[in-house]
Protein backbone atom coordinates (compact mmCIF):
# COMPACT_ATOMS: atom_id res chain seq x y z
CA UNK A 1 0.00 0.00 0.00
CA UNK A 2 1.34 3.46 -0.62
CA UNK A 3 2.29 5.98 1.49
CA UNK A 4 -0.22 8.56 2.70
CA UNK A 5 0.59 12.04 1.15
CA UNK A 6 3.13 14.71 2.65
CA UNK A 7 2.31 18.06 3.20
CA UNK A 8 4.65 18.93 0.77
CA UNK A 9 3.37 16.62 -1.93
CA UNK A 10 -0.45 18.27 -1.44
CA UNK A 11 0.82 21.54 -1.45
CA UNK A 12 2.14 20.26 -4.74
CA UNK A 13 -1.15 18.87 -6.16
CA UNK A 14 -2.98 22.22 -4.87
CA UNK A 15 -0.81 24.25 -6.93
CA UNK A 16 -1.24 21.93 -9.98
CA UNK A 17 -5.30 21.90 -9.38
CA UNK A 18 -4.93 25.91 -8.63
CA UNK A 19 -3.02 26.59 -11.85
CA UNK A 20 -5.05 24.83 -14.46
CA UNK A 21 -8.18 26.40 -12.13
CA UNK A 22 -6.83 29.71 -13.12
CA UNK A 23 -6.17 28.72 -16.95
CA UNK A 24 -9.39 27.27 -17.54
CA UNK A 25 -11.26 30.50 -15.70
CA UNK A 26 -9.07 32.31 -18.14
CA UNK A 27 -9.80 30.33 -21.23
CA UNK A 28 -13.58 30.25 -20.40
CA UNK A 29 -13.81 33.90 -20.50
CA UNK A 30 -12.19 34.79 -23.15
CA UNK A 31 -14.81 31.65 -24.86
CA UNK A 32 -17.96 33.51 -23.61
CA UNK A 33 -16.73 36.87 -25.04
CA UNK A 34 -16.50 35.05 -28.60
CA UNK A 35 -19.64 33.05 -28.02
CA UNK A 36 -21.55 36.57 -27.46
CA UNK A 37 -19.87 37.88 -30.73
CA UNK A 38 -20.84 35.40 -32.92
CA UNK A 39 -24.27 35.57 -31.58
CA UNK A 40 -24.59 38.93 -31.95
CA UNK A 41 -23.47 38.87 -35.79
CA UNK A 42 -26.56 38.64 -37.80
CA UNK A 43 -25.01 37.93 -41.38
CA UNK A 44 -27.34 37.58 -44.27
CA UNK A 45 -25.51 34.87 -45.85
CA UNK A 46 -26.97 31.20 -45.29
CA UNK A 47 -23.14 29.65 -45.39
CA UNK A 48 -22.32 32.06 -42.88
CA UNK A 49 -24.98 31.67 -40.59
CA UNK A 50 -24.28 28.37 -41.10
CA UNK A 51 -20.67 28.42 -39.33
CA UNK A 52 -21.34 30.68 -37.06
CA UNK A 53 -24.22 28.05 -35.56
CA UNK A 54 -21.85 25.12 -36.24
CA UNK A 55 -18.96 27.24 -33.80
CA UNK A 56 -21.14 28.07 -31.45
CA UNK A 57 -22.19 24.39 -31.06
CA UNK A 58 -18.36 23.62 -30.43
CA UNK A 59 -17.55 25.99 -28.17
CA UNK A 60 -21.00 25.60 -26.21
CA UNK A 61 -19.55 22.00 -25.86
CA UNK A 62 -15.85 22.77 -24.79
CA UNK A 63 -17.66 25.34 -22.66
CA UNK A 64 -18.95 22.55 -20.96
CA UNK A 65 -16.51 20.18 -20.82
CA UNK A 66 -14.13 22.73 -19.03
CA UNK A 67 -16.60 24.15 -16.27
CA UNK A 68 -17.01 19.97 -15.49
CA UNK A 69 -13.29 20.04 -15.03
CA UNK A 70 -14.03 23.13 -12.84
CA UNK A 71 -15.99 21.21 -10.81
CA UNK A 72 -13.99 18.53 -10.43
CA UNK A 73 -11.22 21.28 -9.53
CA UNK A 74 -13.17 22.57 -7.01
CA UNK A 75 -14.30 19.01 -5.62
CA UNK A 76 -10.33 18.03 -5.09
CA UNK A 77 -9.39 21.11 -3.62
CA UNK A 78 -11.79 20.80 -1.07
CA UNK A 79 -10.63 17.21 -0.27
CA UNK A 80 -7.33 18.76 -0.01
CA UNK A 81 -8.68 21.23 2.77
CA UNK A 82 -10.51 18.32 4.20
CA UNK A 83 -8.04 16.18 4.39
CA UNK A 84 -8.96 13.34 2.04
CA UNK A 85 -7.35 14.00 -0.98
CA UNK A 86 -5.52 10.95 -2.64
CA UNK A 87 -8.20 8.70 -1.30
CA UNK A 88 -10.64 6.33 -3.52
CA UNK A 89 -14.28 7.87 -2.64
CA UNK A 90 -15.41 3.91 -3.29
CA UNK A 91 -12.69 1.84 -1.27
CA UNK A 92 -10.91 4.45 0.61
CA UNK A 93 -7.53 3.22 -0.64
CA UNK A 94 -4.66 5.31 -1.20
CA UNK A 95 -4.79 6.77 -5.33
CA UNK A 96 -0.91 6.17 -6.79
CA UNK A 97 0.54 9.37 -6.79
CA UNK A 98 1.50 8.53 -10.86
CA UNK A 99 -2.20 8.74 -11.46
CA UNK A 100 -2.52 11.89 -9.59
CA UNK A 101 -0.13 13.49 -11.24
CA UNK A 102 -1.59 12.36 -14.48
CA UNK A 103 -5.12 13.44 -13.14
CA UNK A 104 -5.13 15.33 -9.67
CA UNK A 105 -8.95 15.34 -9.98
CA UNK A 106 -9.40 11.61 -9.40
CA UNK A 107 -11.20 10.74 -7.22
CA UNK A 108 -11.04 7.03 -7.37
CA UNK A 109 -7.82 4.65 -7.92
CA UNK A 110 -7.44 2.85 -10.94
CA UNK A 111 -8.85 -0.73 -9.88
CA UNK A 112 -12.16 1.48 -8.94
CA UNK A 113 -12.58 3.76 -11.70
CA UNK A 114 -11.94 0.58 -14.39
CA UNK A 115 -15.07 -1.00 -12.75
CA UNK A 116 -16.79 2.04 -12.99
CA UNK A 117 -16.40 2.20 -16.55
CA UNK A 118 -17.10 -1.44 -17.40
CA UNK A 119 -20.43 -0.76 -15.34
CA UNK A 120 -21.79 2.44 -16.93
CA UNK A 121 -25.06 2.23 -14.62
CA UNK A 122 -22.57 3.39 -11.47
CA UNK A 123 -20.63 6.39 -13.60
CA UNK A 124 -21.93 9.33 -12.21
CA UNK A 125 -21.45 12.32 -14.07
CA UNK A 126 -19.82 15.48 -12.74
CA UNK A 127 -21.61 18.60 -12.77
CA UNK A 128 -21.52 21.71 -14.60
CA UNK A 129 -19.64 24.77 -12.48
CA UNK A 130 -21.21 27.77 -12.84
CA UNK A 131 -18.75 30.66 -13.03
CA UNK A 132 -19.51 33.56 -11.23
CA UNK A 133 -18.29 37.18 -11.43
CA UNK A 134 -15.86 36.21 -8.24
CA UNK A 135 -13.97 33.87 -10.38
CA UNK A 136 -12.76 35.78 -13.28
CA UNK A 137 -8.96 36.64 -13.00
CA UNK A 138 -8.39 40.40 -12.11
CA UNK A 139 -6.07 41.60 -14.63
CA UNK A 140 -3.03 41.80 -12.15
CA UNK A 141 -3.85 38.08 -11.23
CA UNK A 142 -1.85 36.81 -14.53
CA UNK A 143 1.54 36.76 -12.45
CA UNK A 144 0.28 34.83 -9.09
């Protein structure tokens, strides 16, 4: 069984979780501002129109797919303050720290989440994180 976590190494694994928090807050503005654009443009032209609807499907759906990972951001960083990060929510076994670093949102290890997927009934799907005004980056945040 592996060792349970050192301060230092989930001090590690909160940076990584608070850095790619910050990137995808960053990234998800920046998508809104050119999903409003596009929605505002009211072109005449039907092949136009046409791409503008097919973009804003895609980035409605990588819009999504990011504020999950926000979620699941937000879930680990809390089991960081709790105390029960790098534990399997299903067995309560130690996660390898290889698969953390590969995913620091897990939240299962890999025996677990395997089962999971060969059982789709039991997946549970992670919710959307709404992004408020709170979480944008202040423009002087870029450097912390």
């Amino acid at each position: 069984m592996a060792e349970k976590l050192t301060p230092e190494k989930l001090a590690f694994y909160r940076q990584l979780l608070v850095d790619r928090k910050r990137d995808l807050l960053k990234q998800t503005s920046l998508e809104d501002a050119d999903i409003n654009e596009l929605r505002r443009d009211r072109s005449a032209d039907p092949f136009d129109m046409a791409g503008n609807a097919t973009s804003l499907e895609l980035m409605a759906t990588l819009g999504n797919n990011e504020r999950r990972e926000l979620g699941e951001i937000d879930h680990a960083l809390g089991k960081i303050e709790s105390g029960t990060y790098g534990i399997c929510e299903v067995s309560g076994e130690l996660i390898g720290e290889m698969r953390l670093e590969a995913i620091p949102t897990a939240r299962y290890t890999m025996q677990v989440q395997q089962e999971r997927e060969r059982n789709p009934q039991i997946v549970d799907r992670p919710r959307r994180r709404v992004i408020s005004a709170e979480d944008l980056p202040m423009s002087g945040d870029e450097d912390s």
